[in-house]
N, C-alpha and C. Protein backbone atom coordinates (compact mmCIF):
# COMPACT_ATOMS: atom_id res chain seq x y z
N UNK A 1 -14.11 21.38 -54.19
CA UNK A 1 -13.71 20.45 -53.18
C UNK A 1 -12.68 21.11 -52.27
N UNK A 2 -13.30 21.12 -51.32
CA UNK A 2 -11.73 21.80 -50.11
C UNK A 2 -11.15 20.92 -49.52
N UNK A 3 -9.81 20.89 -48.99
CA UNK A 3 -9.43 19.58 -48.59
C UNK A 3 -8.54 20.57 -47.05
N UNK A 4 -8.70 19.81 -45.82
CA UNK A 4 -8.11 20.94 -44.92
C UNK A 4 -7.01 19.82 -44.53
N UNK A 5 -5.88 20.30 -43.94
CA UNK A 5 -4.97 20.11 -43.00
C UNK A 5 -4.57 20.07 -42.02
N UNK A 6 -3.91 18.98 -41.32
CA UNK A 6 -3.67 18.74 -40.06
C UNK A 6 -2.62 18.97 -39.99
N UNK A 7 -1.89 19.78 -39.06
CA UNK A 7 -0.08 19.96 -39.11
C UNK A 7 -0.11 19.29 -37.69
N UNK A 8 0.53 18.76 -37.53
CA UNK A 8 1.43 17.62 -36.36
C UNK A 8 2.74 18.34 -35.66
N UNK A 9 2.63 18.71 -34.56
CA UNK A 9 3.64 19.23 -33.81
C UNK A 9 5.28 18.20 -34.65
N UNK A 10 6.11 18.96 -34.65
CA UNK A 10 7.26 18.49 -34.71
C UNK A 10 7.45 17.29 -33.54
N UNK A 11 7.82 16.42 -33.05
CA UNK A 11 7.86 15.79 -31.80
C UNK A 11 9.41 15.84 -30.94
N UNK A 12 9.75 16.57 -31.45
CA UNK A 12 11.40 17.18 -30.88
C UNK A 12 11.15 18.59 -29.84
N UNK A 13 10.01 19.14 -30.41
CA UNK A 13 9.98 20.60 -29.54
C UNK A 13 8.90 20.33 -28.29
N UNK A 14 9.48 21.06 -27.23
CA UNK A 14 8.74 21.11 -26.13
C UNK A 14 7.65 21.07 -26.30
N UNK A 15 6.97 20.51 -25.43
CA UNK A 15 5.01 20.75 -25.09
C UNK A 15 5.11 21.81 -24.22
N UNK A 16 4.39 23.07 -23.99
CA UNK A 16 4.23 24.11 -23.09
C UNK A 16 2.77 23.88 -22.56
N UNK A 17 2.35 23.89 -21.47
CA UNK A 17 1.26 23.81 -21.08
C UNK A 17 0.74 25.43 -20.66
N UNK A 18 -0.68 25.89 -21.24
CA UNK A 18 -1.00 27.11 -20.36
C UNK A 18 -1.48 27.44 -19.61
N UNK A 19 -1.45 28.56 -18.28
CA UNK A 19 -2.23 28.40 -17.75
C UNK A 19 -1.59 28.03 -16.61
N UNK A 20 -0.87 26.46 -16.50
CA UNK A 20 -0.38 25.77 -15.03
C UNK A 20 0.48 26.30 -14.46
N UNK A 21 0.54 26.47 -13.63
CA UNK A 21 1.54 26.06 -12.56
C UNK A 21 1.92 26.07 -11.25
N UNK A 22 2.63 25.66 -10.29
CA UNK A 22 2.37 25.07 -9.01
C UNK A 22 2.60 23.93 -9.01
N UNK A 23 1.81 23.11 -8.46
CA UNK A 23 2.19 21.32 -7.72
C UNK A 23 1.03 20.98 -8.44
N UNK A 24 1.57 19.61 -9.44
CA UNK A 24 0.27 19.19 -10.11
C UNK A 24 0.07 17.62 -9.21
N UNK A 25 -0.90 17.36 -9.11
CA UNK A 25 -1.39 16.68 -7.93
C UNK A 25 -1.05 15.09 -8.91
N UNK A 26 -1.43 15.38 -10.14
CA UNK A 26 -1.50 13.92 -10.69
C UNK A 26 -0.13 13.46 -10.82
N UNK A 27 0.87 14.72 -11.36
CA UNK A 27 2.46 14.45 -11.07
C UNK A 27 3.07 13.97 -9.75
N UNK A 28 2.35 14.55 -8.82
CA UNK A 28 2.79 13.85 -7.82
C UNK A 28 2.53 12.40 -7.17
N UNK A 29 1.27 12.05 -7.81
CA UNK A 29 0.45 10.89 -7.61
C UNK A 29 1.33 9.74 -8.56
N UNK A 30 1.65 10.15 -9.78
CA UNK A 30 2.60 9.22 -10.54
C UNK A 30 3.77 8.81 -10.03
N UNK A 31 4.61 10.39 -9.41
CA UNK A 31 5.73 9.86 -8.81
C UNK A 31 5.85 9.13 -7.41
N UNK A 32 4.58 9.56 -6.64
CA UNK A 32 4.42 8.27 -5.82
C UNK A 32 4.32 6.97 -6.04
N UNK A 33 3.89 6.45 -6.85
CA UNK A 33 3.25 5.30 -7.31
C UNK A 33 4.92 4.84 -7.60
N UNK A 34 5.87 5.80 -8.27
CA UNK A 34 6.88 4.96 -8.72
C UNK A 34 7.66 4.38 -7.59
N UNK A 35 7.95 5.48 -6.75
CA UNK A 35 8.99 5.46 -5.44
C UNK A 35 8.12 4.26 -4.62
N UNK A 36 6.92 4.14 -4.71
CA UNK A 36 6.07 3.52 -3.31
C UNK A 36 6.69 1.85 -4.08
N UNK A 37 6.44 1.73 -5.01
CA UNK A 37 6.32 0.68 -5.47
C UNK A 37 7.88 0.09 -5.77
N UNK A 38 8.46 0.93 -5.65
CA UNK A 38 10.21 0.29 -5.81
C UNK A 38 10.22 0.07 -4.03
N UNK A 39 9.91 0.65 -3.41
CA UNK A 39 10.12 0.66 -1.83
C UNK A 39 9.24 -0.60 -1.46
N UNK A 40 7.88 -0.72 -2.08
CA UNK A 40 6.92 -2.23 -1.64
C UNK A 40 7.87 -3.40 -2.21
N UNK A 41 8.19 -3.35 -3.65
CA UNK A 41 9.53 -5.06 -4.12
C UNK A 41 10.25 -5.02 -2.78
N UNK A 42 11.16 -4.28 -2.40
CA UNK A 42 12.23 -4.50 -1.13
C UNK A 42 11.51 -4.63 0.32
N UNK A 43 10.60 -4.20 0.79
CA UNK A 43 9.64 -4.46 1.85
C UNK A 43 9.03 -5.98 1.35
N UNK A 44 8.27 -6.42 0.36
CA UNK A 44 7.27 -7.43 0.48
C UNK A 44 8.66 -8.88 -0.42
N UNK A 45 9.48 -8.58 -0.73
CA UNK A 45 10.89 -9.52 -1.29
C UNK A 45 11.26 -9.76 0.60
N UNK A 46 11.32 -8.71 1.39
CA UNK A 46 12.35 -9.15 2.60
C UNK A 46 11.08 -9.86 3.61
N UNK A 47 9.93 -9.37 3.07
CA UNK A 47 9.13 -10.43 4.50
C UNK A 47 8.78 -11.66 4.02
N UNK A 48 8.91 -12.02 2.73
CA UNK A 48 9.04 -13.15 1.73
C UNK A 48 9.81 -14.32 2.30
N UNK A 49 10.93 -13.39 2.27
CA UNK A 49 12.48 -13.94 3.06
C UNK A 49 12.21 -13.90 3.50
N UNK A 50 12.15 -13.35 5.36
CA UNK A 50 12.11 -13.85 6.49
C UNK A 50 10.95 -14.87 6.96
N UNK A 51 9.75 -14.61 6.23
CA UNK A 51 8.83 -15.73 6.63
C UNK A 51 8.81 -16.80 6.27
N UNK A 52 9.25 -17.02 4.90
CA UNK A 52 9.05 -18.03 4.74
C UNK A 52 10.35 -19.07 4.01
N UNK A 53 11.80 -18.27 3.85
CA UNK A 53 12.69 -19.03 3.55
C UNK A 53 13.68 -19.40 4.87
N UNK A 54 13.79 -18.73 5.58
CA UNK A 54 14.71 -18.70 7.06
C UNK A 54 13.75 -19.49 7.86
N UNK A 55 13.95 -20.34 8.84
CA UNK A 55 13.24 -21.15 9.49
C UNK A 55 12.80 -21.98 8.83
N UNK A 56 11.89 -22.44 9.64
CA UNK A 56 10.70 -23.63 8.81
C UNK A 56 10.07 -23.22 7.52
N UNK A 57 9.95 -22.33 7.60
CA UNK A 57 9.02 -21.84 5.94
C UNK A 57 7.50 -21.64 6.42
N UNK A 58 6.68 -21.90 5.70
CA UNK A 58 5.39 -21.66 5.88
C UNK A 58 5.14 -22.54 7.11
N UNK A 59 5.69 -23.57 7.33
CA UNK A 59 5.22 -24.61 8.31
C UNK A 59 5.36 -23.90 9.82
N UNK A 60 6.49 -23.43 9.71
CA UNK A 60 6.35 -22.56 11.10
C UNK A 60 6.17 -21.16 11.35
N UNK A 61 5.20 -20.47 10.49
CA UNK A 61 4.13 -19.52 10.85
C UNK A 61 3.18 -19.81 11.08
N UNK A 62 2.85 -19.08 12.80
CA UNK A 62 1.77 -19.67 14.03
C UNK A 62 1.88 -18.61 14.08
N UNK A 63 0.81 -18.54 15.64
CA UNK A 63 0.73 -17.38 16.58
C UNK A 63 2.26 -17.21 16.89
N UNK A 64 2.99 -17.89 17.72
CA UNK A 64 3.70 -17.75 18.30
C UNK A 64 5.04 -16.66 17.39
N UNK A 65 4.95 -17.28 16.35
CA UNK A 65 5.82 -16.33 15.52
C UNK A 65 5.63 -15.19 15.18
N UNK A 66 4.58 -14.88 14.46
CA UNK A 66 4.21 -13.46 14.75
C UNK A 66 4.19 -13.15 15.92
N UNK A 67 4.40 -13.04 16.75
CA UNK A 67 4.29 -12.90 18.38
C UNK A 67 5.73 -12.61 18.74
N UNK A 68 6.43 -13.61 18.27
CA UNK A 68 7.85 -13.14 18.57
C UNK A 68 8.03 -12.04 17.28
N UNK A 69 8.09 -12.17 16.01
CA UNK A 69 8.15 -10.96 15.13
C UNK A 69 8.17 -9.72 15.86
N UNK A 70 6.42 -9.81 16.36
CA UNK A 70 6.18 -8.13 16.60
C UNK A 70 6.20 -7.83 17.63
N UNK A 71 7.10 -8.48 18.54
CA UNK A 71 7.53 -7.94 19.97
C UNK A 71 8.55 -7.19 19.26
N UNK A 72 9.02 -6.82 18.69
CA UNK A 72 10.03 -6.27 18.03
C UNK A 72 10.19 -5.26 17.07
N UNK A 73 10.09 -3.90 17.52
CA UNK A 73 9.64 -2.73 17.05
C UNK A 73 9.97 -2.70 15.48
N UNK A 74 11.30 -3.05 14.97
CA UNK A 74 11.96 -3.13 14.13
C UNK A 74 10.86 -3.48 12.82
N UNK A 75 10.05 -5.12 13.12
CA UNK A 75 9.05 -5.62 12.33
C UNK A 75 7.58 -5.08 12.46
N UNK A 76 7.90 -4.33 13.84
CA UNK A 76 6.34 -3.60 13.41
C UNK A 76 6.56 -2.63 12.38
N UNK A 77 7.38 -1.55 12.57
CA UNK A 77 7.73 -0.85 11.42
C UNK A 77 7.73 -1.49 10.49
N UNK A 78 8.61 -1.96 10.37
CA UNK A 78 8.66 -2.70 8.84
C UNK A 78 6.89 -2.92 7.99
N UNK A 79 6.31 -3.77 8.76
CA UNK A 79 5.08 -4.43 8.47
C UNK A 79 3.97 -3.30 8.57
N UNK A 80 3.90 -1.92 9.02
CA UNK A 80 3.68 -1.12 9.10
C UNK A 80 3.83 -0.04 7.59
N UNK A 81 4.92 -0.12 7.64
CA UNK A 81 5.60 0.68 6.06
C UNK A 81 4.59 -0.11 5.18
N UNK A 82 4.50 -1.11 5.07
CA UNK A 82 4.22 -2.40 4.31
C UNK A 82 2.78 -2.38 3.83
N UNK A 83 1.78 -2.17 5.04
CA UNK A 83 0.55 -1.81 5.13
C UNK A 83 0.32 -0.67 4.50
N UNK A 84 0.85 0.24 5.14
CA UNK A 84 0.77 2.05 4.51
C UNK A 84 0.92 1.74 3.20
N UNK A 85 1.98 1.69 2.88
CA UNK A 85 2.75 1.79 1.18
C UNK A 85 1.49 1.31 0.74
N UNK A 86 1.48 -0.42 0.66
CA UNK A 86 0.04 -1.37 0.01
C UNK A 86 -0.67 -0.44 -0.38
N UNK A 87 -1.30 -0.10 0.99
CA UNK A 87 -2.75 0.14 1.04
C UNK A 87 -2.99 1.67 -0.11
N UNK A 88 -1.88 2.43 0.17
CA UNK A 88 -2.19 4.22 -0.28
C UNK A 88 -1.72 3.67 -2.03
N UNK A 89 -0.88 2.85 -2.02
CA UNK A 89 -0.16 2.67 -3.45
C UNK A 89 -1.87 1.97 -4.62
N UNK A 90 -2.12 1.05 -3.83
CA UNK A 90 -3.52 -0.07 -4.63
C UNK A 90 -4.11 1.03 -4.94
N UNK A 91 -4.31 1.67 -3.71
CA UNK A 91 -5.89 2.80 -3.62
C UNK A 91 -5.81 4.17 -4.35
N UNK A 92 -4.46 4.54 -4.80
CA UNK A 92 -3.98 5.28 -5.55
C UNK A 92 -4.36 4.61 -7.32
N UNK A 93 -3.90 3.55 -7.52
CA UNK A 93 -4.05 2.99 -8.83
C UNK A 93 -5.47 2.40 -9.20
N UNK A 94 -6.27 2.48 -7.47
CA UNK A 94 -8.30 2.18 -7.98
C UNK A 94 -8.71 3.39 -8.57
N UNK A 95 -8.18 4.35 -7.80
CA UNK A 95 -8.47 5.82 -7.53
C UNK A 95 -8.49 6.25 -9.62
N UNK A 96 -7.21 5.87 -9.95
CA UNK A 96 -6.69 6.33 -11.28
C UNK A 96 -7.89 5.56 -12.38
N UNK A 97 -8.01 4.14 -12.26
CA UNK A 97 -8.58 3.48 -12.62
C UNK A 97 -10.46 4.11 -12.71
N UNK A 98 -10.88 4.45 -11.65
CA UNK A 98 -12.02 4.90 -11.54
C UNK A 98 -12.04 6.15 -12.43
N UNK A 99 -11.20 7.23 -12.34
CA UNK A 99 -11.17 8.06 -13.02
C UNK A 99 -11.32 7.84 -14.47
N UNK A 100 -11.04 7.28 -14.80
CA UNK A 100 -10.71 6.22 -16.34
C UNK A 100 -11.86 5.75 -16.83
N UNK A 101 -12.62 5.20 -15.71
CA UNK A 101 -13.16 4.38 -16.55
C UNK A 101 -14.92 4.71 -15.80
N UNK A 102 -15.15 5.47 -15.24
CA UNK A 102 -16.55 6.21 -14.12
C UNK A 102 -17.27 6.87 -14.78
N UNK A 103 -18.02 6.47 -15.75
CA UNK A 103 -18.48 7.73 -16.61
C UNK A 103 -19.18 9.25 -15.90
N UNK A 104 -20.11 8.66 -14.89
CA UNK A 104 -20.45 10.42 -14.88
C UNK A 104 -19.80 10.70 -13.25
N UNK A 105 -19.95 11.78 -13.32
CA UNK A 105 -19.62 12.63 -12.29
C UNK A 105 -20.07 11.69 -10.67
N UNK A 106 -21.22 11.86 -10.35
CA UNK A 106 -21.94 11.13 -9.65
C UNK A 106 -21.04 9.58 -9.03
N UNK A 107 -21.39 9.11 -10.08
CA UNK A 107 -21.02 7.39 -9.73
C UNK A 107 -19.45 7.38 -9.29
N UNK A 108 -18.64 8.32 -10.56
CA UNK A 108 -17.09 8.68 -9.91
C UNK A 108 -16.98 9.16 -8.35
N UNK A 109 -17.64 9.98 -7.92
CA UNK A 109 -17.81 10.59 -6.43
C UNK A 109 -18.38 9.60 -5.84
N UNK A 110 -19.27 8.51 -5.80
CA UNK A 110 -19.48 7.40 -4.71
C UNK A 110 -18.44 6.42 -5.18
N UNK A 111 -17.73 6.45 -5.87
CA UNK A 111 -16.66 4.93 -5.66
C UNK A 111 -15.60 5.47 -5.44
N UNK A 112 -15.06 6.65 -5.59
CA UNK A 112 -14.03 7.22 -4.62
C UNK A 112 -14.55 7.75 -3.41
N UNK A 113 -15.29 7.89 -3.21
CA UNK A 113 -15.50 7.94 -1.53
C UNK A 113 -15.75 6.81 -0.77
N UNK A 114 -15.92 5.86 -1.21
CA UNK A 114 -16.05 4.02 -0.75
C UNK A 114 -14.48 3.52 -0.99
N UNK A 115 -13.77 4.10 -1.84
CA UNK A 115 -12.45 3.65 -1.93
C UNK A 115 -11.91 4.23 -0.83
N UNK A 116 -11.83 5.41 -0.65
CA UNK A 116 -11.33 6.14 0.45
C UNK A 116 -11.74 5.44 1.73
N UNK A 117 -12.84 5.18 1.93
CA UNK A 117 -13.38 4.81 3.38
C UNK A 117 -12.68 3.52 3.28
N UNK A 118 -12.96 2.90 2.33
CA UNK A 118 -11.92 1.20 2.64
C UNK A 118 -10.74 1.23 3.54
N UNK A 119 -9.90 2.05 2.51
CA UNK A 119 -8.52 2.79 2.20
C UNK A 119 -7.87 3.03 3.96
N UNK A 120 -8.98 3.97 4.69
CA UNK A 120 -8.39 4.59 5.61
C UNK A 120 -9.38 3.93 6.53
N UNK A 121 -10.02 2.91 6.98
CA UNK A 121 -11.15 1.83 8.16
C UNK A 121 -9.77 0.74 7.88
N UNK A 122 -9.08 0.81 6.34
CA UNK A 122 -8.30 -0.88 6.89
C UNK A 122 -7.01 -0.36 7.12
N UNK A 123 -6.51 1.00 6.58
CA UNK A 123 -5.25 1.32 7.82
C UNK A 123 -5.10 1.58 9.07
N UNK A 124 -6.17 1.98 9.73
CA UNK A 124 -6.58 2.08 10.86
C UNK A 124 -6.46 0.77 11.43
N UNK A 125 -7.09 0.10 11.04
CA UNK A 125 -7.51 -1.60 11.69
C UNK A 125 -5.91 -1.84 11.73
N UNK A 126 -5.35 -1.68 10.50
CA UNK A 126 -4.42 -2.82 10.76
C UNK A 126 -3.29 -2.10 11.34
N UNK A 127 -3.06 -0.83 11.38
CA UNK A 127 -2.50 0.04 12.49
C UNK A 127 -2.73 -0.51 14.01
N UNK A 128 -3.80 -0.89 14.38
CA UNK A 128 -4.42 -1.45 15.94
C UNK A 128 -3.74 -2.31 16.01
N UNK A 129 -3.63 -3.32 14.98
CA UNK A 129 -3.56 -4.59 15.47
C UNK A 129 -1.78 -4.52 15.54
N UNK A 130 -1.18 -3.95 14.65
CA UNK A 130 0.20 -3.79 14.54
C UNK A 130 0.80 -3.59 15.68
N UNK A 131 0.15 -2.41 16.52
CA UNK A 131 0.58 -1.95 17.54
C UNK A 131 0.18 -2.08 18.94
N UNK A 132 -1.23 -3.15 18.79
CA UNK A 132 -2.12 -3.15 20.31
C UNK A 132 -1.90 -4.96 20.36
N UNK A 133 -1.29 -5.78 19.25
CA UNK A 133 -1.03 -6.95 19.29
C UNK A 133 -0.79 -7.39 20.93
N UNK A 134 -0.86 -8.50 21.28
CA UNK A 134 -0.08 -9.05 22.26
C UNK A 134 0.05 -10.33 22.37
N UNK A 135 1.64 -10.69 22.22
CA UNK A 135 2.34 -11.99 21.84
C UNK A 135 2.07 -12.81 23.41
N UNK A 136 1.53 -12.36 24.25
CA UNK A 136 1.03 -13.45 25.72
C UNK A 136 -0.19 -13.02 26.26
N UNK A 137 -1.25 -13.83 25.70
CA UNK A 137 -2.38 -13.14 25.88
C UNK A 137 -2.66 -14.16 27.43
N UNK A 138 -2.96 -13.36 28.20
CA UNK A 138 -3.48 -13.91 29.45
C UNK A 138 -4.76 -15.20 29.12
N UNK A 139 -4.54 -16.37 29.68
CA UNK A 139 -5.54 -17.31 29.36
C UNK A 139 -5.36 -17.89 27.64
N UNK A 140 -3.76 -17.73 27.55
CA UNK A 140 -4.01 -18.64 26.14
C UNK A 140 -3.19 -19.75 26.38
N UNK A 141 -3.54 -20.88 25.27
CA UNK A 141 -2.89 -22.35 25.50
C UNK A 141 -1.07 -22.11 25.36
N UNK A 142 -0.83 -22.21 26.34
CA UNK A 142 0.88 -22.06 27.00
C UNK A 142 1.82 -22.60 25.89
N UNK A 143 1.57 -23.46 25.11
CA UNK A 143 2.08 -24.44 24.22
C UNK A 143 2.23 -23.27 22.60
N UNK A 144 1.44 -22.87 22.46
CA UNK A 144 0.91 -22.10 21.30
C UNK A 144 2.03 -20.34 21.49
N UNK A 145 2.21 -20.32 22.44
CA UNK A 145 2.59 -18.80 22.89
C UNK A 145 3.94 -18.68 22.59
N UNK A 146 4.74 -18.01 22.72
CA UNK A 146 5.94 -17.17 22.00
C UNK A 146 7.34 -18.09 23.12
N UNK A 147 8.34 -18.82 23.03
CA UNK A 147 9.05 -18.39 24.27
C UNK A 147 9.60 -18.20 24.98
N UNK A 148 9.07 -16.75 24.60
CA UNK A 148 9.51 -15.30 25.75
C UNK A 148 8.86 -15.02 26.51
N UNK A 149 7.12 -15.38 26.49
CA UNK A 149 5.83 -15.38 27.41
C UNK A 149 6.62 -16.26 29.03
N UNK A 150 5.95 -15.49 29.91
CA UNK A 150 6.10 -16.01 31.01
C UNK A 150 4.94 -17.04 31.10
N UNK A 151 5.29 -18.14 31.77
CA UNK A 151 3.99 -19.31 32.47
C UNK A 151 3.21 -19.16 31.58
């Protein structure tokens, strides 16, 4: 009867990896995820606050308010950061997720490339709208509009 053995690293001594080194992409992908996501609580906590505890609350988000908001470079940025962070932070943790759980090769390469296209068609979009917005649209109901809109 032979009986074999497993010896178990001490768990006090270093792990050495061989072979690596340079910029490991997944290290960096983790430490994004940490920083993005301490930076999204204080971005999506302060538009929390301003939308909906200061003023009216939910009752008075209209056009007109966003309108006054994003005349105001300050909240496009902001709401901008907001979008970016979201969007790269989610699509980062589908991204991880797919890896995980995609069994072959194939199917992994079409749902990260559909993640990606999501990813970067809805930062784009919502990049446009962030920045091509306009709080007085010629021919809108006068009542509804920001006011700072002229007539």
């Amino acid at each position: 009867m032979s009986t074999s053995t497993t010896s178990i690293p001490d768990p006090s001594t270093r792990y050495r990896r061989t072979g690596q080194r340079g910029i490991n992409a997944e290290m960096l992908s983790w430490m994004f995820m940490r920083g993005s996501g301490a930076l999204l609580v204080i971005l999506v906590f302060g538009h929390l606050f301003v939308n909906l505890w200061l003023g009216d609350g939910v009752k008075g988000i209209d056009f007109a308010f966003v309108g006054g908001k994003w005349s105001n470079p300050f909240w496009q940025v902001w709401d901008l950061l907001m979008l970016w962070l979201g969007l790269i932070h989610g699509g980062n943790g589908v991204r991880t997720i797919i890896n995980d759980y995609a069994r072959g090769d194939r199917t992994r390469m079409v749902l990260k490339a559909l993640l990606y296209i999501a990813v970067v068609v809805t930062i784009v979009l919502g990049t446009l709208v962030i920045f091509t917005f306009d709080p007085c649209p010629v021919g809108a109901e006068p009542s509804l509009l920001p006011s700072f809109c002229e007539g």
